[in-house]
PDB file of N, CA and C in Angstrom:
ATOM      1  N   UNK A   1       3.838  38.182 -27.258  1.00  0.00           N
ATOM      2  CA  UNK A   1       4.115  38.374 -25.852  1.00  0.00           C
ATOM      3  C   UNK A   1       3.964  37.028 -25.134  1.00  0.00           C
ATOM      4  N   UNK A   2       5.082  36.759 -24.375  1.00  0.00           N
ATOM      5  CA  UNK A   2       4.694  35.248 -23.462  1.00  0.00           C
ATOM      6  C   UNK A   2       4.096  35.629 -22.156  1.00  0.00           C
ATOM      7  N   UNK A   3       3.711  34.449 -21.836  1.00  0.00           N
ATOM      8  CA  UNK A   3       3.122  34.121 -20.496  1.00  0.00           C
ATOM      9  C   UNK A   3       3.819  34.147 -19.640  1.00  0.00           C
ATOM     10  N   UNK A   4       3.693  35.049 -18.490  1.00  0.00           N
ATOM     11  CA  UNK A   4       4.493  34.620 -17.180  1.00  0.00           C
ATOM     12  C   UNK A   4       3.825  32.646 -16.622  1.00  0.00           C
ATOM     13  N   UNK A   5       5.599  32.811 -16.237  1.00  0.00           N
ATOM     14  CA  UNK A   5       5.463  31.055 -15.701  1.00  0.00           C
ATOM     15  C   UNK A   5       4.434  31.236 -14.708  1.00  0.00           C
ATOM     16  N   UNK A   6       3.876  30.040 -14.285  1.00  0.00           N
ATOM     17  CA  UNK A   6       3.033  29.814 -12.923  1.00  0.00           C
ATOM     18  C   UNK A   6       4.040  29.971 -11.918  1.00  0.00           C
ATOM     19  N   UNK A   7       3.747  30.480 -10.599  1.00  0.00           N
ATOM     20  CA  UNK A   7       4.084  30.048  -9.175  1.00  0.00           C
ATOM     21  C   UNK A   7       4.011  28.935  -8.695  1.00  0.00           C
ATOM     22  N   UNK A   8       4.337  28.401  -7.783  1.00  0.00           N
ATOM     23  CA  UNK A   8       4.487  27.347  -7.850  1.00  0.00           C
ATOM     24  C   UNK A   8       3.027  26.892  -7.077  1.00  0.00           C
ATOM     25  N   UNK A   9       2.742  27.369  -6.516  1.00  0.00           N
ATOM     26  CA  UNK A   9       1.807  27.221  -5.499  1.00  0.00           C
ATOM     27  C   UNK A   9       0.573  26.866  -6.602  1.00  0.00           C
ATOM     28  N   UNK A  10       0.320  27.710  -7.368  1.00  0.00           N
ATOM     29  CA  UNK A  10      -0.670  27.294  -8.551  1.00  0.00           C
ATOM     30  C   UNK A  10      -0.639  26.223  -9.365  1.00  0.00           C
ATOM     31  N   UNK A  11       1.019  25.471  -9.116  1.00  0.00           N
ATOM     32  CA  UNK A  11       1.028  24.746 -10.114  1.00  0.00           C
ATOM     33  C   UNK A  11       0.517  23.477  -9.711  1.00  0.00           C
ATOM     34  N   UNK A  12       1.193  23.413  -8.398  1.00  0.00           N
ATOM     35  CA  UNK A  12       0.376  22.152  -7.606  1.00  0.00           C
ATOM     36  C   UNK A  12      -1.604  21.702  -7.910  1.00  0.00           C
ATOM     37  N   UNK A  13      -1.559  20.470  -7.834  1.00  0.00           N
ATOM     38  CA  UNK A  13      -3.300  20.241  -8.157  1.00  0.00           C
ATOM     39  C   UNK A  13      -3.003  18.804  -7.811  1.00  0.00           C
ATOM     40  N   UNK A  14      -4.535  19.153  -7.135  1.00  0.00           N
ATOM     41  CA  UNK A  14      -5.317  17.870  -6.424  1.00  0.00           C
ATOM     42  C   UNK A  14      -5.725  16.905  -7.513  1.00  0.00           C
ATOM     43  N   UNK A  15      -5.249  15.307  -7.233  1.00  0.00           N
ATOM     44  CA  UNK A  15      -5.932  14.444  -8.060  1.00  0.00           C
ATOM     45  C   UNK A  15      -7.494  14.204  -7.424  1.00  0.00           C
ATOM     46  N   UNK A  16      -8.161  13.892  -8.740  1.00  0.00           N
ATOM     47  CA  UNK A  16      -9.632  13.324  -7.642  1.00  0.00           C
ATOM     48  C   UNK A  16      -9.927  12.415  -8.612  1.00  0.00           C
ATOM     49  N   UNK A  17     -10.598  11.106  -8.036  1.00  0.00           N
ATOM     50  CA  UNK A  17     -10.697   9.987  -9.070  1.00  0.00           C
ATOM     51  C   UNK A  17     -12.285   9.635  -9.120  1.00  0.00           C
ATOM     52  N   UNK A  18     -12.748   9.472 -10.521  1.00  0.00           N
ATOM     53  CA  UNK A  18     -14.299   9.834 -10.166  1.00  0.00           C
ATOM     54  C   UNK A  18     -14.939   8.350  -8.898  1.00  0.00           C
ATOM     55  N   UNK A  19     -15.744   8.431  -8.409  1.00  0.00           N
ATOM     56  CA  UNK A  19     -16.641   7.610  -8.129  1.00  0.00           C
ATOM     57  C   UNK A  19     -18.236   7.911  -8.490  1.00  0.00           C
ATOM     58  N   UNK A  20     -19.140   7.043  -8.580  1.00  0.00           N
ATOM     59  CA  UNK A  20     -20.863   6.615  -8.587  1.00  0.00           C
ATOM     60  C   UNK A  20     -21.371   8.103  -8.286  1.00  0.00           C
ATOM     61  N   UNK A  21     -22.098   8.476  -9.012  1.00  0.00           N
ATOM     62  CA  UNK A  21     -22.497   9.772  -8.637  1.00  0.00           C
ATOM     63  C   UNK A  21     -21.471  11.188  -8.836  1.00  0.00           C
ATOM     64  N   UNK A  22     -21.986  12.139  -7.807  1.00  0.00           N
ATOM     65  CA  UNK A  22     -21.063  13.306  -7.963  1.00  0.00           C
ATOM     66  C   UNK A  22     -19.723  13.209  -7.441  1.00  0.00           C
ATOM     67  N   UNK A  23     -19.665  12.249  -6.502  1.00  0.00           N
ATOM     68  CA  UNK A  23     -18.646  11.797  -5.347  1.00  0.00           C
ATOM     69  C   UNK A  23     -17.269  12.254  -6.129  1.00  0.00           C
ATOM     70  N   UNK A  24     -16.179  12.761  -5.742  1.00  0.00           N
ATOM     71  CA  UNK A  24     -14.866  12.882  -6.307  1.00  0.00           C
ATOM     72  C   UNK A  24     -14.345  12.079  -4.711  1.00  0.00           C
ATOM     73  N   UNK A  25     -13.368  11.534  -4.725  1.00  0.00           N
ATOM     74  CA  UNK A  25     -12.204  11.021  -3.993  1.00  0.00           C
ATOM     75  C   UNK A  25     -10.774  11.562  -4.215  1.00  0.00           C
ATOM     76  N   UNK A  26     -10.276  12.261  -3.459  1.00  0.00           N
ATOM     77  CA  UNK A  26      -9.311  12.887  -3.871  1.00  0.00           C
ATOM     78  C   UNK A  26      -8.072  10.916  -3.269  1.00  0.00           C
ATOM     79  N   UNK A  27      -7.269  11.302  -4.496  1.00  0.00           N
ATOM     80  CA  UNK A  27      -6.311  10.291  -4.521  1.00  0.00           C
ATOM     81  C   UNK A  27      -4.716  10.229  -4.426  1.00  0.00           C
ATOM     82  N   UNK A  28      -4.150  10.090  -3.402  1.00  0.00           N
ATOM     83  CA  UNK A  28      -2.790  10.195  -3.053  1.00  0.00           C
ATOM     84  C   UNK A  28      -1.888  10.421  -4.370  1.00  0.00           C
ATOM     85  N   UNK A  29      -1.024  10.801  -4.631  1.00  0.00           N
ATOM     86  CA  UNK A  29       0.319  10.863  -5.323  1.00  0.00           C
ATOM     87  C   UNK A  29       1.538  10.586  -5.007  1.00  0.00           C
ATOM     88  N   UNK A  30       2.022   9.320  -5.579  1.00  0.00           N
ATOM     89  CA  UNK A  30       3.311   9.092  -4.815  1.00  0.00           C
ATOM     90  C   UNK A  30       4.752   9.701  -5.261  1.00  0.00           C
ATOM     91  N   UNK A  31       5.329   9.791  -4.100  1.00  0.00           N
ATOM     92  CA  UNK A  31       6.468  10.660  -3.766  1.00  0.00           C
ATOM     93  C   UNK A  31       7.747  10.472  -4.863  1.00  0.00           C
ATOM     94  N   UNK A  32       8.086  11.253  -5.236  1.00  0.00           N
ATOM     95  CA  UNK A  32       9.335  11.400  -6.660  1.00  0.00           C
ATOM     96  C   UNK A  32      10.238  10.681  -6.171  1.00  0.00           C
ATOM     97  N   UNK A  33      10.251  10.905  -4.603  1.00  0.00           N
ATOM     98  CA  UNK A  33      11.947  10.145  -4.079  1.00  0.00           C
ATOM     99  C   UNK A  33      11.742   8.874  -3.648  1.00  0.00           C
ATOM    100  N   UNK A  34      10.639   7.853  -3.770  1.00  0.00           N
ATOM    101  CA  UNK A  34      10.405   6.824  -3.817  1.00  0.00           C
ATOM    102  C   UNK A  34      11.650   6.094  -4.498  1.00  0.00           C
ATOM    103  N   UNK A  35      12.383   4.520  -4.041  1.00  0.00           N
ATOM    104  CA  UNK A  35      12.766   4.277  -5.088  1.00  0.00           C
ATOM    105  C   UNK A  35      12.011   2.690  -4.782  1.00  0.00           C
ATOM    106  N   UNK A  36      11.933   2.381  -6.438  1.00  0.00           N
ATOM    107  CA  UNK A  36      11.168   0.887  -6.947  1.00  0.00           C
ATOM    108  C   UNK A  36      11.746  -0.209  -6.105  1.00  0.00           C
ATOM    109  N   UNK A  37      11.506  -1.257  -5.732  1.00  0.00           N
ATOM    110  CA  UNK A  37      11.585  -2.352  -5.843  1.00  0.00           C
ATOM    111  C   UNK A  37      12.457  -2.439  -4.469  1.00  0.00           C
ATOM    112  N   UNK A  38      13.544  -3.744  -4.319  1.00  0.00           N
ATOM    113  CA  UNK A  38      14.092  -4.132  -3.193  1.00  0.00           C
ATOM    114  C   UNK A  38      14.165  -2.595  -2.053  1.00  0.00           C
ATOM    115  N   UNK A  39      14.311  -1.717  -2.376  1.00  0.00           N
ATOM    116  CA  UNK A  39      15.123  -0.596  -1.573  1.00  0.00           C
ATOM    117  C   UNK A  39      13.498  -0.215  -0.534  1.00  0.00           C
ATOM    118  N   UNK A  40      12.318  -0.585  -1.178  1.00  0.00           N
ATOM    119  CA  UNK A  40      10.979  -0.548  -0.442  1.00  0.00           C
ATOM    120  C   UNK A  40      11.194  -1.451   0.521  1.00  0.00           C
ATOM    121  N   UNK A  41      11.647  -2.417   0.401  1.00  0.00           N
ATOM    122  CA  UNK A  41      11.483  -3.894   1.407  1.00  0.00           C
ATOM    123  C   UNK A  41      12.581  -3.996   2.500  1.00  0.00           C
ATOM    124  N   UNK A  42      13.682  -3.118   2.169  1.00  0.00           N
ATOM    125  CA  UNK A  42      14.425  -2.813   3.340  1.00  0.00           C
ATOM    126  C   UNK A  42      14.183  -1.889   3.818  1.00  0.00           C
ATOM    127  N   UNK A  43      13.577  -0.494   3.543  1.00  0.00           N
ATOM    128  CA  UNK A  43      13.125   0.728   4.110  1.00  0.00           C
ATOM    129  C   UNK A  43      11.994   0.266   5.427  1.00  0.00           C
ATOM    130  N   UNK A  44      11.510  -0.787   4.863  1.00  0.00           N
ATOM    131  CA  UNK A  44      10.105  -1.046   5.498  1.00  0.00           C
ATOM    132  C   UNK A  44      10.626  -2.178   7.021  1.00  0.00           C
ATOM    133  N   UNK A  45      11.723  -2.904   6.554  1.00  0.00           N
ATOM    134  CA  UNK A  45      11.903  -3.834   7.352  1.00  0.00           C
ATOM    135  C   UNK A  45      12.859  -3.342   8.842  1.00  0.00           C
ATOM    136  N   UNK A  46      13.586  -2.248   8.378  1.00  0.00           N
ATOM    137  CA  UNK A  46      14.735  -1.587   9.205  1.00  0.00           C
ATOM    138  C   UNK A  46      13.791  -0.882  10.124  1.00  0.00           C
ATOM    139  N   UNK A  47      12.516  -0.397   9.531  1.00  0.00           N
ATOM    140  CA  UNK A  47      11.695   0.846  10.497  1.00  0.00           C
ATOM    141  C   UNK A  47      10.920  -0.668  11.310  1.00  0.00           C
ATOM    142  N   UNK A  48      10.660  -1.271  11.019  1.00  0.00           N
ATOM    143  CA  UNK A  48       9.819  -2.822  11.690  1.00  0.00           C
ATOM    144  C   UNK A  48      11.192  -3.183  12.803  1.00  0.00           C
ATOM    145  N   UNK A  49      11.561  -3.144  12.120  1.00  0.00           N
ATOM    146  CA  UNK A  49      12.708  -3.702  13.659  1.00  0.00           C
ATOM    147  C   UNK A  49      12.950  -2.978  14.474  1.00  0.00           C
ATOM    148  N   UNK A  50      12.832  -1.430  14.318  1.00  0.00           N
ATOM    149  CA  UNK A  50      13.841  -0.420  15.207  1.00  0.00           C
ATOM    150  C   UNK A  50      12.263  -0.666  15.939  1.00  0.00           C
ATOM    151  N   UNK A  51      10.997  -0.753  15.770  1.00  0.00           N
ATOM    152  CA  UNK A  51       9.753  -0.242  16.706  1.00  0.00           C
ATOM    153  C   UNK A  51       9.343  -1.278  17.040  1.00  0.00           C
ATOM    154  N   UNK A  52      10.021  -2.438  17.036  1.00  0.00           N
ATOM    155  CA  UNK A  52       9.830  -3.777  17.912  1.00  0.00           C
ATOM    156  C   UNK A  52      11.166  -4.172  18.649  1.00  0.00           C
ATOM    157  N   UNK A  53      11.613  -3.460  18.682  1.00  0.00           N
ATOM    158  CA  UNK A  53      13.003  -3.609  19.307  1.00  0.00           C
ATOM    159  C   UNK A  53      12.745  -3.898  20.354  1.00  0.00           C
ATOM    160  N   UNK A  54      13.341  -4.789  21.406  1.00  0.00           N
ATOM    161  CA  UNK A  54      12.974  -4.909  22.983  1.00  0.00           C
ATOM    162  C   UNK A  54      11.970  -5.739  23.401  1.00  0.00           C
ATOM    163  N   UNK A  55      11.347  -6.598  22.397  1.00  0.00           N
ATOM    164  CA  UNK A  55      10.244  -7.051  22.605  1.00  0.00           C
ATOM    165  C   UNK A  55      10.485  -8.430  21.890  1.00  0.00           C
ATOM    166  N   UNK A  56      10.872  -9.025  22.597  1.00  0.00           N
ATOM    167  CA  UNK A  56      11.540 -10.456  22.256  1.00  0.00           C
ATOM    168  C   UNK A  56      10.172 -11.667  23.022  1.00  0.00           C
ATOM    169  N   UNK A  57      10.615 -12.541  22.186  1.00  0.00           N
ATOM    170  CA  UNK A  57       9.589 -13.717  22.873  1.00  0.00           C
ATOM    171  C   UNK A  57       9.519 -13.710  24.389  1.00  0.00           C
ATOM    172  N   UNK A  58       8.792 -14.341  25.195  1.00  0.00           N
ATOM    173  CA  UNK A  58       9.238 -14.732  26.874  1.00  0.00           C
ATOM    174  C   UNK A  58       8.565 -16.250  26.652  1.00  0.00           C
ATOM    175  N   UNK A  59       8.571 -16.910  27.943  1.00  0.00           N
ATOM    176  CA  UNK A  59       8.386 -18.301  28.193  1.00  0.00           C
ATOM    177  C   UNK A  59       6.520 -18.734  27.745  1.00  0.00           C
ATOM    178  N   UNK A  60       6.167 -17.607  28.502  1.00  0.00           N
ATOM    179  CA  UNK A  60       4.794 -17.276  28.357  1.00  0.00           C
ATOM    180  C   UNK A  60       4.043 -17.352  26.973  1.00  0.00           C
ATOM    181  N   UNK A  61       4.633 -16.767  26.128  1.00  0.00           N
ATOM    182  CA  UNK A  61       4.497 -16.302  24.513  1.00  0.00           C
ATOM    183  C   UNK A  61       4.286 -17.396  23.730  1.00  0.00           C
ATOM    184  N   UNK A  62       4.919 -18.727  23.921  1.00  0.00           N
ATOM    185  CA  UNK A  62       4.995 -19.567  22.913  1.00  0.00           C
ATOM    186  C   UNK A  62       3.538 -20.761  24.045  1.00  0.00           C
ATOM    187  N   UNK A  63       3.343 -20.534  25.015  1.00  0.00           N
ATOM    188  CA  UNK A  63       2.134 -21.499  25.273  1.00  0.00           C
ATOM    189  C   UNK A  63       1.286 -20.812  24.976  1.00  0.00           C
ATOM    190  N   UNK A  64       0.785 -19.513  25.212  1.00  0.00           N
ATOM    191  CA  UNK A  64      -0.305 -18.732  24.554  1.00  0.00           C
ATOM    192  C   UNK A  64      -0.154 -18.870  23.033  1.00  0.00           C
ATOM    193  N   UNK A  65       0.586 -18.709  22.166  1.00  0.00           N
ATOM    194  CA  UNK A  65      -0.001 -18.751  21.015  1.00  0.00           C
ATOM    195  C   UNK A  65       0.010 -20.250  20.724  1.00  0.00           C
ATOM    196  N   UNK A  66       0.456 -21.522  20.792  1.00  0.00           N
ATOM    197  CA  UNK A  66       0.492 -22.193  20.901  1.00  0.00           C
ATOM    198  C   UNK A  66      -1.256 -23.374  20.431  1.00  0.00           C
ATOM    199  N   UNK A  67      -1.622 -22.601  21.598  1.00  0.00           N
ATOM    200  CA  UNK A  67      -3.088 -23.686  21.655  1.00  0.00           C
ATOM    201  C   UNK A  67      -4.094 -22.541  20.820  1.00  0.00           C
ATOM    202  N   UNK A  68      -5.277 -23.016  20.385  1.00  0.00           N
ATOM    203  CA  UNK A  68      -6.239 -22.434  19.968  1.00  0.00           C
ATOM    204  C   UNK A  68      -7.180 -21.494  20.782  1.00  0.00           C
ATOM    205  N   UNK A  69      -7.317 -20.567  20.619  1.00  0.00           N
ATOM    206  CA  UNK A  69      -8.052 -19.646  21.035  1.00  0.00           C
ATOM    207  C   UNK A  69      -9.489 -19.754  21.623  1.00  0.00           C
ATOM    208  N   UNK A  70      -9.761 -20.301  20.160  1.00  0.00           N
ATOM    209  CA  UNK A  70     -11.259 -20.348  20.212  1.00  0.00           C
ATOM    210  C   UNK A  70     -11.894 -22.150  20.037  1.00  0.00           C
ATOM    211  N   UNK A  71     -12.811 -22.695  20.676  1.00  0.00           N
ATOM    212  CA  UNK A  71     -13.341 -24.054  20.422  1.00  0.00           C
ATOM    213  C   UNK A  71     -13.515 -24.021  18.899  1.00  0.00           C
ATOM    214  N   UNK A  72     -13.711 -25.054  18.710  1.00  0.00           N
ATOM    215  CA  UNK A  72     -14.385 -25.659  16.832  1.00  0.00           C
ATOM    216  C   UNK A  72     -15.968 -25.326  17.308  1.00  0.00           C
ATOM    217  N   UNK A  73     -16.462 -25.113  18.656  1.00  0.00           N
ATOM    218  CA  UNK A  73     -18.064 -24.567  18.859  1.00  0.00           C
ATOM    219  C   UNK A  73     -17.334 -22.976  18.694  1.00  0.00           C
ATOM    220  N   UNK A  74     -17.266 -22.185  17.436  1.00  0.00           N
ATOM    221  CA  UNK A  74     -16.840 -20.397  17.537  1.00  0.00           C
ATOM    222  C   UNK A  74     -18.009 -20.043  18.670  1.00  0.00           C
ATOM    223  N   UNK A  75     -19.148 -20.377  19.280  1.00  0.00           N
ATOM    224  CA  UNK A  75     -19.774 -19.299  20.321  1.00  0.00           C
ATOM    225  C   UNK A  75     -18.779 -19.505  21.486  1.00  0.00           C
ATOM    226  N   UNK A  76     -18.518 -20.330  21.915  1.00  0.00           N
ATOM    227  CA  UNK A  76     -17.384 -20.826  22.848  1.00  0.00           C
ATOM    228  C   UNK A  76     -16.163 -20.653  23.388  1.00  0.00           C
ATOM    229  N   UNK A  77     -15.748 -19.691  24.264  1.00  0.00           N
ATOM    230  CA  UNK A  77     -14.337 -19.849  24.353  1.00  0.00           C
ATOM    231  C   UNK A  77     -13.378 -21.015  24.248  1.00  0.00           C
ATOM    232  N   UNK A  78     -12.072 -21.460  24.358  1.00  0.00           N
ATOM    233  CA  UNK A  78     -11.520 -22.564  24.614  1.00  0.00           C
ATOM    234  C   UNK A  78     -11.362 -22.776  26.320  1.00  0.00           C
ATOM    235  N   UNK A  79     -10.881 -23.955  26.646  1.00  0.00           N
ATOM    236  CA  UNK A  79     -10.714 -23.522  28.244  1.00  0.00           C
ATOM    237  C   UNK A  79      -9.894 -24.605  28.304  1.00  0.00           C
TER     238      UNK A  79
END
């Protein structure tokens, strides 16, 4: 006699990766529809542009970053 298949719901399971002690860490699983390599670096770069969109340098932008922040004394602001 066979086994009825699992449901699916049962079939699913949590990774947990040990740590020091009793500790479990449950640990992400990455997604099947991932694809490798270049197709990550444009996925990533197209969503970076669309949520900086509109936000272009101004005149202001390049003297503020420009000079140093902080004195070579770090307790010190610059001034």
């Amino acid at each position: 006699m066979r086994r009825r298949a699992r449901v699916s719901a049962e079939a699913v399971k949590k990774i947990f990766t040990g740590a020091s002690g009793n500790t479990t860490v449950p640990m992400s699983r990455p997604s099947t529809t991932m694809l490798p390599g270049p197709s990550a670096i444009v996925r990533c770069s197209s969503t970076s542009r669309v949520r900086t969109a509109g936000t272009d340098d101004t005149a202001e932008t390049a003297r503020v970053t420009a000079s140093p922040r902080i004195s070579t004394e770090t307790s010190s602001p610059a001034r």
